[in-house]
N, C-alpha and C. Protein backbone atom coordinates (compact mmCIF):
# COMPACT_ATOMS: atom_id res chain seq x y z
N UNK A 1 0.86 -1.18 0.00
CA UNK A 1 0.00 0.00 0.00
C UNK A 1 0.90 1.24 0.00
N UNK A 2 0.54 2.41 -0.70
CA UNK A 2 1.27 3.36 -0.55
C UNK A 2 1.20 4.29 0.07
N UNK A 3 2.22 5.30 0.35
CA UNK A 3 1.79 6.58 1.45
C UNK A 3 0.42 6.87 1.24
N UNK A 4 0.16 7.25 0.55
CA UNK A 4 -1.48 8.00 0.51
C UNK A 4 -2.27 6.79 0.79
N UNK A 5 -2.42 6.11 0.30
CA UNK A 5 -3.69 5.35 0.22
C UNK A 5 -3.67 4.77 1.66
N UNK A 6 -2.76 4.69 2.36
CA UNK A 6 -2.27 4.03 3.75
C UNK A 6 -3.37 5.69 4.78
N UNK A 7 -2.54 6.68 4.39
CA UNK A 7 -2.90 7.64 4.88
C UNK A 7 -4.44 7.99 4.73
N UNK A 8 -5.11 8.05 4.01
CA UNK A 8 -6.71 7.47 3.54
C UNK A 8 -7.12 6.89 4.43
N UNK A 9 -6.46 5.40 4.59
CA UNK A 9 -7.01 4.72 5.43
C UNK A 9 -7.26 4.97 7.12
N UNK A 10 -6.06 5.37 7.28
CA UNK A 10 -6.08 5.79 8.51
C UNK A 10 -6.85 7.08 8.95
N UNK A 11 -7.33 7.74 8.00
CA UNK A 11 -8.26 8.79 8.22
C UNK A 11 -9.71 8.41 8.48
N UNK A 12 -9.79 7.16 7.65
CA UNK A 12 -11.21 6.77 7.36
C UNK A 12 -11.31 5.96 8.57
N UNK A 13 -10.13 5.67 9.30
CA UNK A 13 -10.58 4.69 10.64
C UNK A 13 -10.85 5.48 11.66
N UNK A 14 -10.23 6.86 11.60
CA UNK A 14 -10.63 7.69 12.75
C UNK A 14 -11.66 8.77 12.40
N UNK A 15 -12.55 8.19 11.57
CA UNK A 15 -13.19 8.83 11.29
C UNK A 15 -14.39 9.49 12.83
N UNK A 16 -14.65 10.05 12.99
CA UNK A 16 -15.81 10.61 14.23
C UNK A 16 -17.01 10.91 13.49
N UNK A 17 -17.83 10.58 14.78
CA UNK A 17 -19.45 10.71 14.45
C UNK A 17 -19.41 11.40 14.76
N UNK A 18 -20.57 12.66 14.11
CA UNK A 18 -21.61 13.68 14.59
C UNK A 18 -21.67 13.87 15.85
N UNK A 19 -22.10 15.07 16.13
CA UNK A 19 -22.29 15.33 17.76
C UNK A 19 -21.17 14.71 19.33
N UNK A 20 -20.29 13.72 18.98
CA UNK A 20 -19.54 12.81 20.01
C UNK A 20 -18.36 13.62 19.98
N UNK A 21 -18.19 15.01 20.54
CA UNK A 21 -16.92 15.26 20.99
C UNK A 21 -15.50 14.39 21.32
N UNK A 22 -15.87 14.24 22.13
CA UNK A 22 -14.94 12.99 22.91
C UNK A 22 -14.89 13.54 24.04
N UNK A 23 -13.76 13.04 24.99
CA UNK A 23 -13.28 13.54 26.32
C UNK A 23 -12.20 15.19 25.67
N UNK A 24 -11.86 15.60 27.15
CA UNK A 24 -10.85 16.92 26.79
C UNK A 24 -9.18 16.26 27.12
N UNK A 25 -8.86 15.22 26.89
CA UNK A 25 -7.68 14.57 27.56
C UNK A 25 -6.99 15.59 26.57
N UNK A 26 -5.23 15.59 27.44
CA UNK A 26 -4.38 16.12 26.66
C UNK A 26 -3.58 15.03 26.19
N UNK A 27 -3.25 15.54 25.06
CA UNK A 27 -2.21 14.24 24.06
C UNK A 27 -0.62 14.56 24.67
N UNK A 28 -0.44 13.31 24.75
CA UNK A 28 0.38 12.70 25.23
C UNK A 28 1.70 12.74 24.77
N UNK A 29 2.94 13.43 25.03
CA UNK A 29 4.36 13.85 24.80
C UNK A 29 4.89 12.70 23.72
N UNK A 30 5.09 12.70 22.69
CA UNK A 30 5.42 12.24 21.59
C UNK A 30 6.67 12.40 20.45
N UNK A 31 7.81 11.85 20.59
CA UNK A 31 8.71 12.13 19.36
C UNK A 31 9.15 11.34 18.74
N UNK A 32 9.38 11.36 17.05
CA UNK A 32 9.38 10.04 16.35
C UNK A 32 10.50 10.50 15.57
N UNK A 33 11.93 9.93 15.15
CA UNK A 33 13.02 10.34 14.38
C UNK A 33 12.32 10.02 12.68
N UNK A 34 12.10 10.71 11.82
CA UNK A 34 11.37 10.35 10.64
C UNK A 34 13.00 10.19 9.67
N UNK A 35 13.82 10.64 9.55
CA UNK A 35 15.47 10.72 9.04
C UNK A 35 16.41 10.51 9.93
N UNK A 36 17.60 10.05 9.63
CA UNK A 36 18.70 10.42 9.43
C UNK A 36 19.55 10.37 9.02
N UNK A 37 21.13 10.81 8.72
CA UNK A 37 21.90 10.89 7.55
C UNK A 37 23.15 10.88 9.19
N UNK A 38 23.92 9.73 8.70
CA UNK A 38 25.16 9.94 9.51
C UNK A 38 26.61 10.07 8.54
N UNK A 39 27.67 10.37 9.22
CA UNK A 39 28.90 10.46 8.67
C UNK A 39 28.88 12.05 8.37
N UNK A 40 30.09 12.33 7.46
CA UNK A 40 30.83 13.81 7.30
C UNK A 40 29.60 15.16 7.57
N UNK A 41 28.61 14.69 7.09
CA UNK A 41 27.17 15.41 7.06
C UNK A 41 26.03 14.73 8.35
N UNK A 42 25.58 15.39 9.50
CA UNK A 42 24.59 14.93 9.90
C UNK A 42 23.68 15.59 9.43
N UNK A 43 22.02 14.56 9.60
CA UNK A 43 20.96 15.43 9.33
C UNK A 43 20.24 14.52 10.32
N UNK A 44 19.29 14.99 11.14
CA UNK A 44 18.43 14.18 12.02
C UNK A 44 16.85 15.16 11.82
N UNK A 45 15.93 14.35 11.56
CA UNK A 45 14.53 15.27 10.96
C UNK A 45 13.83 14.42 12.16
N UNK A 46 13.02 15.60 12.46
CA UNK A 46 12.14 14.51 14.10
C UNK A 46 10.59 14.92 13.77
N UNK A 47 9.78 14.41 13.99
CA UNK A 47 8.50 14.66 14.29
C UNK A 47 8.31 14.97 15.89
N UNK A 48 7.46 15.92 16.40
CA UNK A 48 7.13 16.08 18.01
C UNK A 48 5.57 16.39 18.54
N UNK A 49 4.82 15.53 18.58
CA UNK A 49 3.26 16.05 19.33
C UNK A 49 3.28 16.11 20.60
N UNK A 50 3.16 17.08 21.21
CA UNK A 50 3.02 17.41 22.44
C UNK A 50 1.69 18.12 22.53
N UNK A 51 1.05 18.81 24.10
CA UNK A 51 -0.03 18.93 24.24
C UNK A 51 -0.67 20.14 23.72
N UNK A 52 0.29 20.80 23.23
CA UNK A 52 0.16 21.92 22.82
C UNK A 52 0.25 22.52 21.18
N UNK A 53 1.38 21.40 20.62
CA UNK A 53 1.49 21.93 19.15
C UNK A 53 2.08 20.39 18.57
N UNK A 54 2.34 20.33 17.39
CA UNK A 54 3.05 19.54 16.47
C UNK A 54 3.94 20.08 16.01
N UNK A 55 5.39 19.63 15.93
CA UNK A 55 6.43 20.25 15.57
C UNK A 55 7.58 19.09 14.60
N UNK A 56 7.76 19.37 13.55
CA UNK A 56 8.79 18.80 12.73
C UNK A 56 9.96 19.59 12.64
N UNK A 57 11.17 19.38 13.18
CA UNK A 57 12.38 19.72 13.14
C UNK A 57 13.69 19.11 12.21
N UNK A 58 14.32 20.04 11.66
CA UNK A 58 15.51 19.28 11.11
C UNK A 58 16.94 19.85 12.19
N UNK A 59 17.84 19.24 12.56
CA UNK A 59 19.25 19.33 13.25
C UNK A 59 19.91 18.96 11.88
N UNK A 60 21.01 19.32 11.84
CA UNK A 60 22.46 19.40 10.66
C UNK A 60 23.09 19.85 11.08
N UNK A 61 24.31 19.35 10.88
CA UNK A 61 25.40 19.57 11.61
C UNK A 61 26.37 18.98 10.94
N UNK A 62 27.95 19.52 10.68
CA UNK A 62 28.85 18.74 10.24
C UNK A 62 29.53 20.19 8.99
N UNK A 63 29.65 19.50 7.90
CA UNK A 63 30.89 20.12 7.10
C UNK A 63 29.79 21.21 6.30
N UNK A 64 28.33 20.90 5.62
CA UNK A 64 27.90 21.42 4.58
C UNK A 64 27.21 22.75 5.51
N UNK A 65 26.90 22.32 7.00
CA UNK A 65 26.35 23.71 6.94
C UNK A 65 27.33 24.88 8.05
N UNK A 66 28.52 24.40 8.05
CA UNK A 66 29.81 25.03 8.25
C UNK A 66 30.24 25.85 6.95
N UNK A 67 30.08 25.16 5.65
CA UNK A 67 30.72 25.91 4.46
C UNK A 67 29.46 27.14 4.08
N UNK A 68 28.37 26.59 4.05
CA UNK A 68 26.65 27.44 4.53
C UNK A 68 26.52 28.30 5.26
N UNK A 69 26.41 27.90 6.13
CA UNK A 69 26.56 29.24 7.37
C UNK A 69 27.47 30.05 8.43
N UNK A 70 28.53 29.18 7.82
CA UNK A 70 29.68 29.36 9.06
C UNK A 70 29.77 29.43 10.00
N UNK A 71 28.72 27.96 10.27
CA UNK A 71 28.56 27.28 11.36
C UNK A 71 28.35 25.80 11.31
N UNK A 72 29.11 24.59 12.06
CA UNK A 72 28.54 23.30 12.01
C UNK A 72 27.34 23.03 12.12
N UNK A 73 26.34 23.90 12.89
CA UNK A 73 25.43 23.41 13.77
C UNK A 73 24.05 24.06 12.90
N UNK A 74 23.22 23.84 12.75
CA UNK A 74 22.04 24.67 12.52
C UNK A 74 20.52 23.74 12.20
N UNK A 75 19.68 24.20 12.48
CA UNK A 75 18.56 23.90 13.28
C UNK A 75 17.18 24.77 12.37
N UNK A 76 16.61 23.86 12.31
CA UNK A 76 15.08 24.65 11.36
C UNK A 76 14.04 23.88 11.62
N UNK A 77 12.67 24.22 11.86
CA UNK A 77 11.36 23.47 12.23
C UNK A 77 10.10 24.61 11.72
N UNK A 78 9.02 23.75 11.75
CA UNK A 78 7.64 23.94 11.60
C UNK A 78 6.68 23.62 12.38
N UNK A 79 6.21 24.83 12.81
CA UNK A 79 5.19 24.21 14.43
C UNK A 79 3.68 24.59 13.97
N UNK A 80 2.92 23.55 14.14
CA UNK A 80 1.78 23.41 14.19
C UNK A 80 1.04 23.48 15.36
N UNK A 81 0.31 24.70 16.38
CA UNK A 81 -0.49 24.99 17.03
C UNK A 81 -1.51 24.23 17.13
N UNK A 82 -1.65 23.42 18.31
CA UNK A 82 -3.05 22.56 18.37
C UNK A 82 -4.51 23.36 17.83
N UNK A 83 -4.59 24.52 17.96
CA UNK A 83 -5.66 24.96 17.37
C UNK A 83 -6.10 24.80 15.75
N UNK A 84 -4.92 24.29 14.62
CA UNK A 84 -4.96 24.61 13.88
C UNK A 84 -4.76 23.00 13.95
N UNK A 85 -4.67 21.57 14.45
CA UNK A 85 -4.74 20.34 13.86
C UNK A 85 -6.20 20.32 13.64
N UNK A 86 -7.53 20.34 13.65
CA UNK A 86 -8.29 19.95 12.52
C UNK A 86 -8.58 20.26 11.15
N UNK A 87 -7.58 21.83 10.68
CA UNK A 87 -7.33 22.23 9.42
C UNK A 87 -6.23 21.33 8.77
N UNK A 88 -5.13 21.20 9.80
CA UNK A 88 -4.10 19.79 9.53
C UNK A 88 -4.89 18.78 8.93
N UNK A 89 -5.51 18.24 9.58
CA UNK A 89 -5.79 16.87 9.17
C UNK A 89 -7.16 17.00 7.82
N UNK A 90 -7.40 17.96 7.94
CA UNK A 90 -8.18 17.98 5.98
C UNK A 90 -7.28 18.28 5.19
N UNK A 91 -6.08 19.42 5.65
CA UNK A 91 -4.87 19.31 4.66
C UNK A 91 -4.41 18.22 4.18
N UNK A 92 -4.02 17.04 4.87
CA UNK A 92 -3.36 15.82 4.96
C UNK A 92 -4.62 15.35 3.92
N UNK A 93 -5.96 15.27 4.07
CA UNK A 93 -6.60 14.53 3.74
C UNK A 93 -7.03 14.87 1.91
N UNK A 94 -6.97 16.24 1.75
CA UNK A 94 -7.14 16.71 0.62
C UNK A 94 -5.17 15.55 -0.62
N UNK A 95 -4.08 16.07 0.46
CA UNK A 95 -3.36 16.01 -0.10
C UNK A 95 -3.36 14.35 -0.69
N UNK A 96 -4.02 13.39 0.04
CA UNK A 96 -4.14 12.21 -0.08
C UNK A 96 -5.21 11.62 -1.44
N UNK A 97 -6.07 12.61 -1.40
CA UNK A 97 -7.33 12.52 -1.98
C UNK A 97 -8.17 11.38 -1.47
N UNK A 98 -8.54 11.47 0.19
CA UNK A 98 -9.33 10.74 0.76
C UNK A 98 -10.25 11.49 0.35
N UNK A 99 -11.47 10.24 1.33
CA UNK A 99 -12.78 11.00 1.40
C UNK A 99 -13.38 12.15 1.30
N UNK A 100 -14.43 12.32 0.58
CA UNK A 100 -14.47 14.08 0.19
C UNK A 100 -14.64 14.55 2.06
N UNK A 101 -15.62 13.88 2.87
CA UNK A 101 -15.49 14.12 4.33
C UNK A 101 -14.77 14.42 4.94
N UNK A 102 -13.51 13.65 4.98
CA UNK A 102 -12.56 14.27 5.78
C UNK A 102 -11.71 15.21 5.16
N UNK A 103 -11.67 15.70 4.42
CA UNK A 103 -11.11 17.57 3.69
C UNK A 103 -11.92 18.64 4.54
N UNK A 104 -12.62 18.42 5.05
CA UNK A 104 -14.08 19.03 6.44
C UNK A 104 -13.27 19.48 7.58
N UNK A 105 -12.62 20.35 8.10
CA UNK A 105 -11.56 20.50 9.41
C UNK A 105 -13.18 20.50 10.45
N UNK A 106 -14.04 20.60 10.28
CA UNK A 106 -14.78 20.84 11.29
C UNK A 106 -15.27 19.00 11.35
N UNK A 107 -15.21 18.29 10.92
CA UNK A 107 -15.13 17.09 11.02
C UNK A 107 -14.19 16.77 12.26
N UNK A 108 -12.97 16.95 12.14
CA UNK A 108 -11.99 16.56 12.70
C UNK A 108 -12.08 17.11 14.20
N UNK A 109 -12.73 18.01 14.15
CA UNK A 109 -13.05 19.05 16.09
C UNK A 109 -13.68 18.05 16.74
N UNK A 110 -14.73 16.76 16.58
CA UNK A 110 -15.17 16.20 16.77
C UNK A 110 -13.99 15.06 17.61
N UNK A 111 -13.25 15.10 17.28
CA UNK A 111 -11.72 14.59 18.07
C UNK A 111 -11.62 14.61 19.34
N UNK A 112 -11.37 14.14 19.91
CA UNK A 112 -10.29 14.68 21.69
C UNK A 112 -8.81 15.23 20.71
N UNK A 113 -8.35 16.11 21.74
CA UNK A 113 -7.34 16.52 21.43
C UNK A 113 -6.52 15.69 21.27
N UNK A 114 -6.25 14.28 22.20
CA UNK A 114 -5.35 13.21 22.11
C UNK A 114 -5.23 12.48 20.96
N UNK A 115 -7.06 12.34 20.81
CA UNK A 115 -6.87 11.31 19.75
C UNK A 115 -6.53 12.12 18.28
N UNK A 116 -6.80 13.45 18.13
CA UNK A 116 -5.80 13.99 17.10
C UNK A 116 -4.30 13.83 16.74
N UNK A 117 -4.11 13.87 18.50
CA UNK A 117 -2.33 13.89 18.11
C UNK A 117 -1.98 12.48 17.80
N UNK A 118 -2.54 11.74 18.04
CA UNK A 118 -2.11 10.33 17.58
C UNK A 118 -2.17 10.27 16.66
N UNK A 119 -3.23 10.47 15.82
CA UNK A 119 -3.64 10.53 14.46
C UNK A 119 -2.29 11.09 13.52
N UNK A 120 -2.04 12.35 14.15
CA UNK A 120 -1.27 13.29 12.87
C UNK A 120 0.01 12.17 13.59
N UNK A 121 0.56 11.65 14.29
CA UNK A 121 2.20 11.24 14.63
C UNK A 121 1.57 10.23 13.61
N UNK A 122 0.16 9.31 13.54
CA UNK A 122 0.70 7.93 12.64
C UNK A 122 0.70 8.51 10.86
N UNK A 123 0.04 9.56 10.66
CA UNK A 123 0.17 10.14 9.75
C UNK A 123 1.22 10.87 9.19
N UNK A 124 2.03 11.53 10.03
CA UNK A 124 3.49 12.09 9.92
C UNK A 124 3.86 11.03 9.34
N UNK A 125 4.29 9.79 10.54
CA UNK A 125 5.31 8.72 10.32
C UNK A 125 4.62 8.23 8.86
N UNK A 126 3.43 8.08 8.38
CA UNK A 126 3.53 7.26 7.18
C UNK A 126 3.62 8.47 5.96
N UNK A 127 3.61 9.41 6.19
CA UNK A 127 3.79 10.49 4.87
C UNK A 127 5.59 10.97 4.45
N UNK A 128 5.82 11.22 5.74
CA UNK A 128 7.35 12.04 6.09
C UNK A 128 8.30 10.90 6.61
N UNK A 129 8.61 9.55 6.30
CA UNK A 129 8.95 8.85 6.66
C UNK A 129 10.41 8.48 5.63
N UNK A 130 11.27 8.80 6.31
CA UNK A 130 12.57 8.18 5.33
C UNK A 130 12.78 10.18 4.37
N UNK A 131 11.98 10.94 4.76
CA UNK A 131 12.31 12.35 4.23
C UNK A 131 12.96 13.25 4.59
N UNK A 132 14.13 13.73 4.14
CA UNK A 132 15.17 14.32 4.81
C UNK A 132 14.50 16.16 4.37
N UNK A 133 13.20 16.34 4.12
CA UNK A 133 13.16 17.12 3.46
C UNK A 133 11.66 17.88 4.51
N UNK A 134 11.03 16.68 5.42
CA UNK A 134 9.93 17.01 5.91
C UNK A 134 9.37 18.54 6.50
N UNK A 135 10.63 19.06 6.98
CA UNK A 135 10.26 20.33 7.59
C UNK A 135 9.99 21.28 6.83
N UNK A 136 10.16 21.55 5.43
CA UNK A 136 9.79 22.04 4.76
C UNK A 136 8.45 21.81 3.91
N UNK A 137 8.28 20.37 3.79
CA UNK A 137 7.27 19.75 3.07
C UNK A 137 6.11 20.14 4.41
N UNK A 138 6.16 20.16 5.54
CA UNK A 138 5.18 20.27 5.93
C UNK A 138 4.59 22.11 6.45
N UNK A 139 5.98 23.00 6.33
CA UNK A 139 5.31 24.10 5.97
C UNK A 139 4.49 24.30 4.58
N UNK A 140 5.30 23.82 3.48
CA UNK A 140 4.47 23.89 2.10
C UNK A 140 2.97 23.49 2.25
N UNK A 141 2.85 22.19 2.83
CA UNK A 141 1.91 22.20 3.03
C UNK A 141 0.39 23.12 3.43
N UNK A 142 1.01 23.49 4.79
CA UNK A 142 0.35 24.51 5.63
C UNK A 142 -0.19 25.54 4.93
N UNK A 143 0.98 26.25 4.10
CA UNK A 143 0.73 27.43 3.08
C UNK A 143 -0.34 27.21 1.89
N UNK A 144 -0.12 26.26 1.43
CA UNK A 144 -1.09 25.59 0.37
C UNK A 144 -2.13 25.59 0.76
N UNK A 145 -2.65 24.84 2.02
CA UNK A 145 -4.12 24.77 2.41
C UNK A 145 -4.39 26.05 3.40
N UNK A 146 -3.94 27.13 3.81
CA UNK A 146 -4.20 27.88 4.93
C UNK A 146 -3.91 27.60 6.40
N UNK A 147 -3.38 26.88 6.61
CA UNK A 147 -3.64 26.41 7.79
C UNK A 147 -1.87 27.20 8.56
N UNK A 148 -2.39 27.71 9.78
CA UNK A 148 -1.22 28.75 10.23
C UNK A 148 -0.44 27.98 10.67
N UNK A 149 0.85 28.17 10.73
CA UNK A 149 2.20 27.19 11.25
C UNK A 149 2.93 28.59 11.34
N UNK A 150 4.04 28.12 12.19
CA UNK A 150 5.77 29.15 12.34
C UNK A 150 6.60 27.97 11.29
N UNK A 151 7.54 28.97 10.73
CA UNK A 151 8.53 28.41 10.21
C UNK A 151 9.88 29.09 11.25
N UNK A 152 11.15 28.82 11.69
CA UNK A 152 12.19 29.57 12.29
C UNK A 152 13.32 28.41 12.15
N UNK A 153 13.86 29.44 12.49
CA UNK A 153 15.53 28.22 12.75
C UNK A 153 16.72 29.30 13.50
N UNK A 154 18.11 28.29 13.68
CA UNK A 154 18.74 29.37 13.90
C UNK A 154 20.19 28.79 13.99
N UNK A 155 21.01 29.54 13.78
CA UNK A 155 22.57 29.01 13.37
C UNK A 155 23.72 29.12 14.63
């Protein structure tokens, strides 16, 4: 099965009924390494759900971003504000071409906050998986569908 159609699926399993909020639990501290690149060049790309936001980070470090920035070390991410994961997850869902339903962010409010963040980490891991490129792919994202994120970094 492939990224998308995997990702589909997993939308269509968490799908929520009408009216059933859920509980208000907070989601649960979460980090998943989606890359990395060892030797002369590091690159380490992380996924992070915590109770508050979603965050994809890249770390690099080593020779290329010494000759770059004139510095070994440098650091860039994309944070996703829990307020803004049920626009996330129709983004994700448009990008997949699931169900016309779940492209609906007001679908997705129907969530506990927890069970969102679970959702977007198994969704991260099967979209951004093996991508040395994610932190960017998932601002593009954001921008494409509206949905507000920070981009920052720093050397």
């Amino acid at each position: 099965m492939d990224a998308h159609a995997e990702v589909a699926r997993l939308l269509a399993k968490a799908r929520p009924t009408a009216g059933t909020r859920g509980e208000a639990g907070q989601p649960s501290e979460r980090s998943y390494e989606l890359y990395v690149e060892r030797g002369e060049n590091f690159r380490s790309v992380r996924v992070e759900v915590t109770a508050d936001h979603l965050q994809i980070d890249t770390h690099d470090m080593g020779r290329a971003p010494e000759e770059f920035w004139g510095d070994g070390d440098y650091e860039f991410w994309t944070i996703v504000q829990r307020a803004e994961w049920p626009k996330l997850l129709a983004a994700f869902a448009k990008e997949v071409d699931a169900e016309t339903w779940a492209a609906d962010p007001e679908v997705w409010r129907n969530l506990s906050g927890k069970k969102q963040s679970k959702l977007l980490m198994k969704v991260c891991k099967v979209l951004f998986a093996g991508d040395s490129r994610a932190t960017d792919r998932l601002h593009d994202l954001c921008q494409k569908h509206d949905v507000e994120s920070k981009w920052g970094s720093w050397v």
